[in-house]
Protein backbone atom coordinates (compact mmCIF):
# COMPACT_ATOMS: atom_id res chain seq x y z
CA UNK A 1 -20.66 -11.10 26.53
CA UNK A 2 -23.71 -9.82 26.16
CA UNK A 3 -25.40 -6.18 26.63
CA UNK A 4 -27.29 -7.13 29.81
CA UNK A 5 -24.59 -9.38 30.67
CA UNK A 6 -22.24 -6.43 30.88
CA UNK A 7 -24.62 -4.28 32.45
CA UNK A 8 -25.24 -7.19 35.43
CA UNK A 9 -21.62 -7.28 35.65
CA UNK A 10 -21.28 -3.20 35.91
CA UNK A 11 -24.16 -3.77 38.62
CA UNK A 12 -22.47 -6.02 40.63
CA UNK A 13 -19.12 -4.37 41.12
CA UNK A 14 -20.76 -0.85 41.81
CA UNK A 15 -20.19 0.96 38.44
CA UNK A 16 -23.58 1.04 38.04
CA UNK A 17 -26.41 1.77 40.12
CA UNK A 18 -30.06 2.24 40.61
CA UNK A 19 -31.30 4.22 43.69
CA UNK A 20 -33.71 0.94 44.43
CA UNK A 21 -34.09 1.62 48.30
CA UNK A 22 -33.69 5.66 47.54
CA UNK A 23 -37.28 5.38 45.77
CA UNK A 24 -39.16 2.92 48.36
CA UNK A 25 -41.48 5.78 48.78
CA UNK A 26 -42.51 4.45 45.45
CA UNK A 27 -42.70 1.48 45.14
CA UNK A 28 -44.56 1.32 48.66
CA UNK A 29 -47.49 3.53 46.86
CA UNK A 30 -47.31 0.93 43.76
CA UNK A 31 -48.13 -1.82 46.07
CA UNK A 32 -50.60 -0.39 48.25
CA UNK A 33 -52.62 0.59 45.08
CA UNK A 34 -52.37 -3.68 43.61
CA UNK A 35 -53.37 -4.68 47.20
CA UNK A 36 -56.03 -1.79 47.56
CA UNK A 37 -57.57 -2.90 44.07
CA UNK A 38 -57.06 -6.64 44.57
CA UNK A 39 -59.32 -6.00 48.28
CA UNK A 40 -61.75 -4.35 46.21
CA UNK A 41 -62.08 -7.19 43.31
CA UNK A 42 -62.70 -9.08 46.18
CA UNK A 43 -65.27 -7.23 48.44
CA UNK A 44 -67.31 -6.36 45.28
CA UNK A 45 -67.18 -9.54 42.90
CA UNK A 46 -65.40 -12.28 45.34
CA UNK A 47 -64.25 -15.96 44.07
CA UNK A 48 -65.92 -18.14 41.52
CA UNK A 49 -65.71 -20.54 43.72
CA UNK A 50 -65.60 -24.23 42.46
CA UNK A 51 -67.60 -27.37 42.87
CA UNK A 52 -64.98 -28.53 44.71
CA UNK A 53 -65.13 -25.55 47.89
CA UNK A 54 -68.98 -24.89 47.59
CA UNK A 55 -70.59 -28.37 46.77
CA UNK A 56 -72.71 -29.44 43.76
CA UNK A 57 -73.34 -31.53 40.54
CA UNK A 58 -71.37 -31.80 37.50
CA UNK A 59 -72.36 -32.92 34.17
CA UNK A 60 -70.05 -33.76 30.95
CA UNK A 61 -71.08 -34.79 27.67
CA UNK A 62 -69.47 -34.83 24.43
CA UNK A 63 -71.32 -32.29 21.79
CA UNK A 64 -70.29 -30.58 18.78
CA UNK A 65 -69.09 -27.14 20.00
CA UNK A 66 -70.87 -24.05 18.30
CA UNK A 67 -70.78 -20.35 19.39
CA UNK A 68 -74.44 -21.04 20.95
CA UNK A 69 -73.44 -23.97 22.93
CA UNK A 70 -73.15 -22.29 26.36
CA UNK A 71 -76.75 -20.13 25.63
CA UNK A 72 -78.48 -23.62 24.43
CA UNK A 73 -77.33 -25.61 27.59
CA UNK A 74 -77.68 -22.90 29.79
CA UNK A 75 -81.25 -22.85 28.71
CA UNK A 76 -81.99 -26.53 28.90
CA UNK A 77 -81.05 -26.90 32.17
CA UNK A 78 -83.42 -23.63 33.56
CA UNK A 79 -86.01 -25.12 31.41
CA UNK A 80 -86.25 -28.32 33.96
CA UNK A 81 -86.88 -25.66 37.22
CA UNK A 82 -85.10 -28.12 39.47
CA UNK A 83 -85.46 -26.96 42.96
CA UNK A 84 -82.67 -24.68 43.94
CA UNK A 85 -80.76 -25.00 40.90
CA UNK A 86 -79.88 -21.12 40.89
CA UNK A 87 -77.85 -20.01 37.48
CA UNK A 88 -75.69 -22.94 36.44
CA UNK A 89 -72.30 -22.51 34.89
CA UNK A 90 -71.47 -24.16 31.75
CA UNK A 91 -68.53 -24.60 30.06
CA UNK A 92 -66.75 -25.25 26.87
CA UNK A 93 -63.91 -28.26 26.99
CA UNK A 94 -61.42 -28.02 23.89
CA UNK A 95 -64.30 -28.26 20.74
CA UNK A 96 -65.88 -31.44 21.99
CA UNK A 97 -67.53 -31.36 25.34
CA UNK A 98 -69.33 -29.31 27.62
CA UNK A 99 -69.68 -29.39 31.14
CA UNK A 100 -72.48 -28.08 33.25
CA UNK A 101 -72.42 -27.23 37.07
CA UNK A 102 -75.31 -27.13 39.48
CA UNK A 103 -76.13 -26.21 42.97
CA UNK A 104 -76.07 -29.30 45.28
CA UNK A 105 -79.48 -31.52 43.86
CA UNK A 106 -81.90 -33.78 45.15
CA UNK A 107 -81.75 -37.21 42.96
CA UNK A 108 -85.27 -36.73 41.13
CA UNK A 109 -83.92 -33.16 39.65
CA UNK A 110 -80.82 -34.69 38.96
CA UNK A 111 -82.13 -36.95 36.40
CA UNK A 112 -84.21 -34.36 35.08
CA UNK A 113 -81.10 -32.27 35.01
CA UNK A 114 -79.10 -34.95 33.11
CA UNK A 115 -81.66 -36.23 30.89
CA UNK A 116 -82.30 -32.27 29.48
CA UNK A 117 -78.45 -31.71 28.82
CA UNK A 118 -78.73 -35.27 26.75
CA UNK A 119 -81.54 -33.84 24.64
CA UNK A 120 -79.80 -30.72 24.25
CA UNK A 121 -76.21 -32.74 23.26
CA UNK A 122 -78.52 -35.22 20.82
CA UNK A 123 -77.04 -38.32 22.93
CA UNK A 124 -78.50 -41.12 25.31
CA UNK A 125 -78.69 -40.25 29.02
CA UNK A 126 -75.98 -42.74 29.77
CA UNK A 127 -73.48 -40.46 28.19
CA UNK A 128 -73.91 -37.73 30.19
CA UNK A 129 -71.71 -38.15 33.11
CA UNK A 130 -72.36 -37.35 36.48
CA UNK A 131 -70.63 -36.73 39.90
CA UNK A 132 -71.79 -34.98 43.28
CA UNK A 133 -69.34 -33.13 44.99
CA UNK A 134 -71.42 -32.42 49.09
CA UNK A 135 -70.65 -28.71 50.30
CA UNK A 136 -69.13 -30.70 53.95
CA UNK A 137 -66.31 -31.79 51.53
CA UNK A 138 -65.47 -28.54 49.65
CA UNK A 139 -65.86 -26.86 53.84
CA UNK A 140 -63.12 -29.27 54.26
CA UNK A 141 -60.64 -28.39 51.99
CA UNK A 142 -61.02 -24.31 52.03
CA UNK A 143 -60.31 -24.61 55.64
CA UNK A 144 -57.50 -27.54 55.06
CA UNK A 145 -56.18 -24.87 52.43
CA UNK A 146 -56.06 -22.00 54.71
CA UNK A 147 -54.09 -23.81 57.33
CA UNK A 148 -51.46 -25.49 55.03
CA UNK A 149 -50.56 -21.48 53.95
CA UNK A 150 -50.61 -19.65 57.98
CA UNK A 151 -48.54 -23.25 58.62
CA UNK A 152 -46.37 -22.28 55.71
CA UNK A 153 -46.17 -18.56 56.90
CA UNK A 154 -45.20 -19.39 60.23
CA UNK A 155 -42.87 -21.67 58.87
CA UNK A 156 -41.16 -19.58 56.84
CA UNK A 157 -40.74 -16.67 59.66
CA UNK A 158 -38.88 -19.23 61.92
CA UNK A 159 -36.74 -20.40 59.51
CA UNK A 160 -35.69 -16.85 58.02
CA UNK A 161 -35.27 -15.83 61.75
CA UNK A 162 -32.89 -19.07 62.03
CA UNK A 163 -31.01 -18.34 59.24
CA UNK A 164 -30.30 -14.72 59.46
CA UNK A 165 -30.72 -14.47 63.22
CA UNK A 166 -32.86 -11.33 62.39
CA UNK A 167 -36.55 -11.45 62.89
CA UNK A 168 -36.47 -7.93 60.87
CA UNK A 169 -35.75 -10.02 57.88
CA UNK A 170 -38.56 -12.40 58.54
CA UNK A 171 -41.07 -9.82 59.27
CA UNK A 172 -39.96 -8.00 55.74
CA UNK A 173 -40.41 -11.49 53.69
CA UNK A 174 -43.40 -12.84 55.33
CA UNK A 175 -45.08 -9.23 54.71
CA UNK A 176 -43.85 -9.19 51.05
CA UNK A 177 -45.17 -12.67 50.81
CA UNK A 178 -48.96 -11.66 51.90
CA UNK A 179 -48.66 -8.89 49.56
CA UNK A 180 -47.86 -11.84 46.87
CA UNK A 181 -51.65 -13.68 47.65
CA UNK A 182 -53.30 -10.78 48.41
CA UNK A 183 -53.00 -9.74 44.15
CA UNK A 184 -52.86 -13.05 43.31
CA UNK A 185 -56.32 -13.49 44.72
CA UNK A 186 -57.38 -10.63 43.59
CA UNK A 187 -56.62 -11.24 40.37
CA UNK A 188 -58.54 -14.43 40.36
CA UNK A 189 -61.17 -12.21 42.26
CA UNK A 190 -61.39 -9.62 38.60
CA UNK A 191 -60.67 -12.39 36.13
CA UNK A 192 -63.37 -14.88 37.47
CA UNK A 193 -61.02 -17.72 36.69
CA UNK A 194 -62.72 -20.91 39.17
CA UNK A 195 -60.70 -21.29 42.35
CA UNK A 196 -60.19 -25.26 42.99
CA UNK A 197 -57.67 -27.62 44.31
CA UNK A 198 -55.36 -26.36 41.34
CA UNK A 199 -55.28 -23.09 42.40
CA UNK A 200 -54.47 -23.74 46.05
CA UNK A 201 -51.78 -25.81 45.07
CA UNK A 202 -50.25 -22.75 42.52
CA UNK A 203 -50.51 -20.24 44.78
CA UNK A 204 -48.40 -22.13 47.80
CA UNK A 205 -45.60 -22.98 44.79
CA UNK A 206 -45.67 -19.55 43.87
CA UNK A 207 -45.00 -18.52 47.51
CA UNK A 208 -41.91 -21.05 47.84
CA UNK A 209 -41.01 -19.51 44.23
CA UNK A 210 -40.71 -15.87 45.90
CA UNK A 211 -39.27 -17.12 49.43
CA UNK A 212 -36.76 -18.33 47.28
CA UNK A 213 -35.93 -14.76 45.75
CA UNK A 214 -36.21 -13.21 49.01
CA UNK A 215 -33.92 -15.13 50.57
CA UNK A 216 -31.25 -14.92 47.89
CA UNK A 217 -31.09 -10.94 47.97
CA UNK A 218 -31.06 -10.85 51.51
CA UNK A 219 -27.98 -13.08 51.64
CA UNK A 220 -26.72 -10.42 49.38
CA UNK A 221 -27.99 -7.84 52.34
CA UNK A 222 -26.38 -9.82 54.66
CA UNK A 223 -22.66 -9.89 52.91
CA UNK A 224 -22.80 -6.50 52.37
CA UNK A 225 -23.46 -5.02 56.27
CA UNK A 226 -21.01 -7.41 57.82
CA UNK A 227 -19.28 -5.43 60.48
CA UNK A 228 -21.10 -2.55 58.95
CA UNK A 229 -21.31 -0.22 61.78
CA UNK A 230 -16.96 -0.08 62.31
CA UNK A 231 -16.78 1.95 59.13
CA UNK A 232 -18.46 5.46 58.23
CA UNK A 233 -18.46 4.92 54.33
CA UNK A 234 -22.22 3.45 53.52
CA UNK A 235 -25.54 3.59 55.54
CA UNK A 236 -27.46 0.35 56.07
CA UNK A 237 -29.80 1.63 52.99
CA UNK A 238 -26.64 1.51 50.83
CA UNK A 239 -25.06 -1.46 51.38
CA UNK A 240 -28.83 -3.05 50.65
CA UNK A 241 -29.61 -1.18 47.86
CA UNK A 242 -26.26 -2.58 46.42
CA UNK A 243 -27.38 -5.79 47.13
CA UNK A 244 -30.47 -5.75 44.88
CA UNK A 245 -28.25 -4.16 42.39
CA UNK A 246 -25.88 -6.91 42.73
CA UNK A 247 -29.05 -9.60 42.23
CA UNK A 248 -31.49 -7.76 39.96
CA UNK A 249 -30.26 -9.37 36.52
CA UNK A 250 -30.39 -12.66 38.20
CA UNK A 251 -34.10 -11.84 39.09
CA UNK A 252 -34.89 -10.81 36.10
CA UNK A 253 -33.64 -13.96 34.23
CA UNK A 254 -35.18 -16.63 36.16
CA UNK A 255 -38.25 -14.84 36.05
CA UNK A 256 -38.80 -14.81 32.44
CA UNK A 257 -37.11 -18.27 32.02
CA UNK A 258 -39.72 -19.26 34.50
CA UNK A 259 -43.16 -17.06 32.81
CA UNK A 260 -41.88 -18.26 29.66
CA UNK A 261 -43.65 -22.13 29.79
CA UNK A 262 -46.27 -20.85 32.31
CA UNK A 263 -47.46 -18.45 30.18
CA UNK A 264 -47.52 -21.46 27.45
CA UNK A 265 -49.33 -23.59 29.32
CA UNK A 266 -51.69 -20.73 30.04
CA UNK A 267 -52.14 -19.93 26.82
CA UNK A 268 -53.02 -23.65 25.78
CA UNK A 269 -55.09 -24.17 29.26
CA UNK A 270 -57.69 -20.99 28.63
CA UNK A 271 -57.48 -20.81 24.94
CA UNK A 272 -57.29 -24.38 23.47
CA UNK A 273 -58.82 -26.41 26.56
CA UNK A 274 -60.61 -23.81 27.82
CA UNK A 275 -61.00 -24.96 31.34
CA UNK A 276 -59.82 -27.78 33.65
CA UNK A 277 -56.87 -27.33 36.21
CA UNK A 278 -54.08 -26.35 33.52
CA UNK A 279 -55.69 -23.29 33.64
CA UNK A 280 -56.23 -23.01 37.35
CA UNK A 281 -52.69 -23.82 37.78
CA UNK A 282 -50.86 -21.80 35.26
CA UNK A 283 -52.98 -18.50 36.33
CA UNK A 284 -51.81 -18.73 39.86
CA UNK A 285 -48.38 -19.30 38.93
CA UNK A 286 -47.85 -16.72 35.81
CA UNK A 287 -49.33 -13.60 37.98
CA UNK A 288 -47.66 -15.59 41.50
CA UNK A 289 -44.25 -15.13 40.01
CA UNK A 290 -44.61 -12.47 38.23
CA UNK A 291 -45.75 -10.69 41.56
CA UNK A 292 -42.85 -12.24 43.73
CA UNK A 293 -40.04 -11.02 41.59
CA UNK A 294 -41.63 -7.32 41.76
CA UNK A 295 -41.68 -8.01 45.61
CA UNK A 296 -37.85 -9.88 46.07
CA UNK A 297 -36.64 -6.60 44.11
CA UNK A 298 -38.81 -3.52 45.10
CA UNK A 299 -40.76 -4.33 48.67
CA UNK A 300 -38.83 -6.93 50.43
CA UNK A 301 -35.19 -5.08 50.71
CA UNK A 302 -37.17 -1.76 50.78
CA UNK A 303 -39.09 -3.30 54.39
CA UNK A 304 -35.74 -4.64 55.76
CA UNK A 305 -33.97 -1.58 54.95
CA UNK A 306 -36.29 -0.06 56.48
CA UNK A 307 -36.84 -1.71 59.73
CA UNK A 308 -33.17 -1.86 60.24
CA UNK A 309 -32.40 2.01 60.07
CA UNK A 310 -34.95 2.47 62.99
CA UNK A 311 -31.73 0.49 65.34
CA UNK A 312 -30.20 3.31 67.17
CA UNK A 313 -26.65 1.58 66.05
CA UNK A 314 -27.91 2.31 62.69
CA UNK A 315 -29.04 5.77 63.32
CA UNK A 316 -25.85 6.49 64.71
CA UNK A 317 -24.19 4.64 61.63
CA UNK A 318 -26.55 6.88 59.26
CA UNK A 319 -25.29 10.50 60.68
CA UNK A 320 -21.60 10.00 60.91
CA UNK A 321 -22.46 8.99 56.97
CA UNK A 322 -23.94 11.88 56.12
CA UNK A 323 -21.52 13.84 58.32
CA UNK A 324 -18.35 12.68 56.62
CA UNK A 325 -20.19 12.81 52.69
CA UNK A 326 -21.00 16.71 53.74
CA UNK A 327 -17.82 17.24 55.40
CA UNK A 328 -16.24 16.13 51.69
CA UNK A 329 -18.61 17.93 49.74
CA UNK A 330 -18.18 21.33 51.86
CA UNK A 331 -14.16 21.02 51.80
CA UNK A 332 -14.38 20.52 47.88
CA UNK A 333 -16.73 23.16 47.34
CA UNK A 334 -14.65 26.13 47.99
CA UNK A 335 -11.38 24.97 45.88
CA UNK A 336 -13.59 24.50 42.90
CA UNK A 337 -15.85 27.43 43.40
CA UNK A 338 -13.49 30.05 45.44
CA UNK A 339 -16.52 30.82 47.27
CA UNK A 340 -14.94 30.46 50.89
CA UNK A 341 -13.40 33.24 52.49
CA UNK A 342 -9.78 33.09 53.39
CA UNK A 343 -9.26 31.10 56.37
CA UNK A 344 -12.21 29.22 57.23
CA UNK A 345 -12.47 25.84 57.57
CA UNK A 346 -15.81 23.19 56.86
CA UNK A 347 -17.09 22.41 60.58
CA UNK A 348 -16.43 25.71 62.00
CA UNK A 349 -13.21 25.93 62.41
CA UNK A 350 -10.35 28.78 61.17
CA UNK A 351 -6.88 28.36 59.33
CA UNK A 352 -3.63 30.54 60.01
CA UNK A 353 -3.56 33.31 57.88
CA UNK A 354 -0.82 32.27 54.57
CA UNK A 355 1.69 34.91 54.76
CA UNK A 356 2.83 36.50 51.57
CA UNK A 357 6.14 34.92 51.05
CA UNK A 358 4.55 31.63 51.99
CA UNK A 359 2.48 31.62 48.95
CA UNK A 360 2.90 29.54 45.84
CA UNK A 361 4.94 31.62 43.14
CA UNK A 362 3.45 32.61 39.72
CA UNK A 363 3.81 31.05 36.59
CA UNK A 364 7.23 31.95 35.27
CA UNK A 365 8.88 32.69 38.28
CA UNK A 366 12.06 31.02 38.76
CA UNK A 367 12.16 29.31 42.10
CA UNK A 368 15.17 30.54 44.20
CA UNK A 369 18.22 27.36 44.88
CA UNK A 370 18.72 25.80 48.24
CA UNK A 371 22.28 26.80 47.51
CA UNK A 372 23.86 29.81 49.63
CA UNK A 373 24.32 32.66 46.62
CA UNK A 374 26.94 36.18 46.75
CA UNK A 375 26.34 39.33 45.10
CA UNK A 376 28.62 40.19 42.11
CA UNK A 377 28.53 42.80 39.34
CA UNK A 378 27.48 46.47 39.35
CA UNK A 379 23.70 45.56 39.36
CA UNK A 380 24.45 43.33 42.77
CA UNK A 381 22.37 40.38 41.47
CA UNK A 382 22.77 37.24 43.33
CA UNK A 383 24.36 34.64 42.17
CA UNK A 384 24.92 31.22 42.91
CA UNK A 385 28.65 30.83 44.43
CA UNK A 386 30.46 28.09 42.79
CA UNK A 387 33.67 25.35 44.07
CA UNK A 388 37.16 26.95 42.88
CA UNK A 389 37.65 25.08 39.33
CA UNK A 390 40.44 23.21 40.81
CA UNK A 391 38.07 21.73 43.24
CA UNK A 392 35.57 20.73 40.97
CA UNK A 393 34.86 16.77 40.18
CA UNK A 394 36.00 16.00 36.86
């Protein structure tokens, strides 16, 4: 078996342990900072977003690709001062094409548009392709976007409630799972990747992928605090916090097995493509899963932990906790330590005073025989009477 196989096994029986819910404090700060940053990547430089959410014209050609290409085209197409054209955005495909994005054209500055970017490429005008996306459409599926994920949230809140018949436990996952977009986006937000229907559709798988985590610890959660609250030897906090020891190996696994081929496809998408919805995709789901595991692990227990020790059964549960584990550590104290004085007891109370022959003998002392004993000899030492040796057993 191997190292980390041995520690997840250490983990799960107890042997081992990291003070996960202990440190929510911190973890809390970590991800108010991502979301505070993400909020600002998003106030100050918002989403690139693409053709197909804000409307325009796109043009492809095939052209030799040089380290100039996206200064020459960018230049040809300014150089035709179409109406409303604005600062287009052109971009490199693999080391053969180029594509060129516009504001929303009439059809005379189209042409004008499409027969510059043919100069530029050194091709006829019928090999620049064209197509018009109209701003209604892109309106369309922004707002068909936004209601597939508060659908999805809702969703998932009534069947987490359903499940664990504990609306604490959807209110923790569907809070962890807004954290989840909220730096996703904003990493799209600082990165200026284009959002498009790629994207949407990453960032809703990436949401299912951390549901998925959720739910798995807290069935851990849930095992653990069964009939809970009859016994006085773990606080809510602890029975969860050995729950996400219990699962955090697991997480850990399937999250690299899973960033492994997304961050592959990433790789090829941005570096050997260099756009196109590979990219799109793989973005949303590298830093979406990535994101969700941190969340399953640190925020998501942490919240229903937390909710949970606000019951009054639980606040009850917590004190007679802490009242027994100081109880034990105040009664051990004084045999190790000697510090007590004679007689008093942890909780207030007092012990009968040990009277002198009560008291353990010293080391060497002989202890005296239950056996009745008669003086003999001139010192008058006792000593043990004996049967007559015609009454002894042979």
């Amino acid at each position: 078996m191997s190292k980390l196989g041995n520690i997840g096994a250490k983990l799960h029986r107890g042997e081992v342990s990291y003070d996960f819910i202990g440190k929510r404090k911190v973890w809390f700060a970590v991800s108010l900072i991502l979301v505070a940053v993400s909020v600002i990547g998003l106030a100050v430089r918002g989403l690139a977003l693409g053709i197909e959410f804000k409307g325009g014209t796109e043009y492809q050609t095939s052209v030799q690709v040089t380290d100039s290409t996206i200064d020459d085209f960018t230049n040809a197409v300014k150089a035709t001062n179409a109406q409303d054209l604005g600062d287009p955005v052109v971009t490199t495909i693999g080391s053969d094409k180029v594509r060129i994005q516009t504001r929303p054209l009439s059809q005379d500055d189209i042409t004008k548009v499409r027969v510059a970017i043919a100069d530029q490429a050194g091709v006829a005008e019928n090999q620049v392709s064209t197509s018009q996306i109209g701003a209604s459409w892109g309106d369309q599926i922004a707002n068909k976007a936004v209601l597939a994920l508060i659908v999805f949230l809702v969703l998932v809140f009534l069947v987490i409630w359903i499940y664990f018949r504990e609306p604490k436990a959807s209110m923790a996952a569907i809070i962890a799972l807004v954290h989840d977009v909220l730096i996703t986006v904003g990493v799209y937000a600082l990165v200026g990747f284009d959002v498009t229907p790629a994207t949407v559709i990453g960032v809703l798988t990436i949401l299912g992928y951390s549901l998925y985590d959720t739910v798995v610890v807290f069935d851990k959660v849930r095992e653990n605090t069964r009939g809970i609250t009859g016994s006085n030897r773990f606080t809510y906090s602890d029975a969860a916090n050995l729950a996400v020891n219990q699962t955090v190996v697991r997480s850990i696994n399937t999250t690299l097995i899973a960033l492994m081929p997304v961050g592959s496809i990433l790789v090829v998408g941005t570096v050997v493509l260099g756009t196109g919805p590979l990219k799109d995709l793989s973005l949303a789901l590298f830093v979406g899963i990535a994101v969700g595991a941190y969340s399953s692990v640190f925020i998501a227990p942490a919240l229903l932990a937390t909710f949970k020790e606000r019951e009054p059964g639980m606040q009850a549960l917590r004190r007679r906790v802490l009242a027994k584990r100081a109880q034990q550590s105040g009664t051990a104290a004084p045999a190790a330590a000697g510090a007590e004085p004679a007689g008093a007891l942890v909780g207030g109370g007092t012990a009968t005073a040990v009277r002198p022959q009560d008291r353990a003998p010293k080391a060497g002392t002989p202890v005296a025989s239950s056996r009745p004993v008669k003086s003999t000899g001139a010192a008058g030492r006792p000593q043990p009477s004996r049967k007559p040796r015609s009454k002894r057993g042979k």
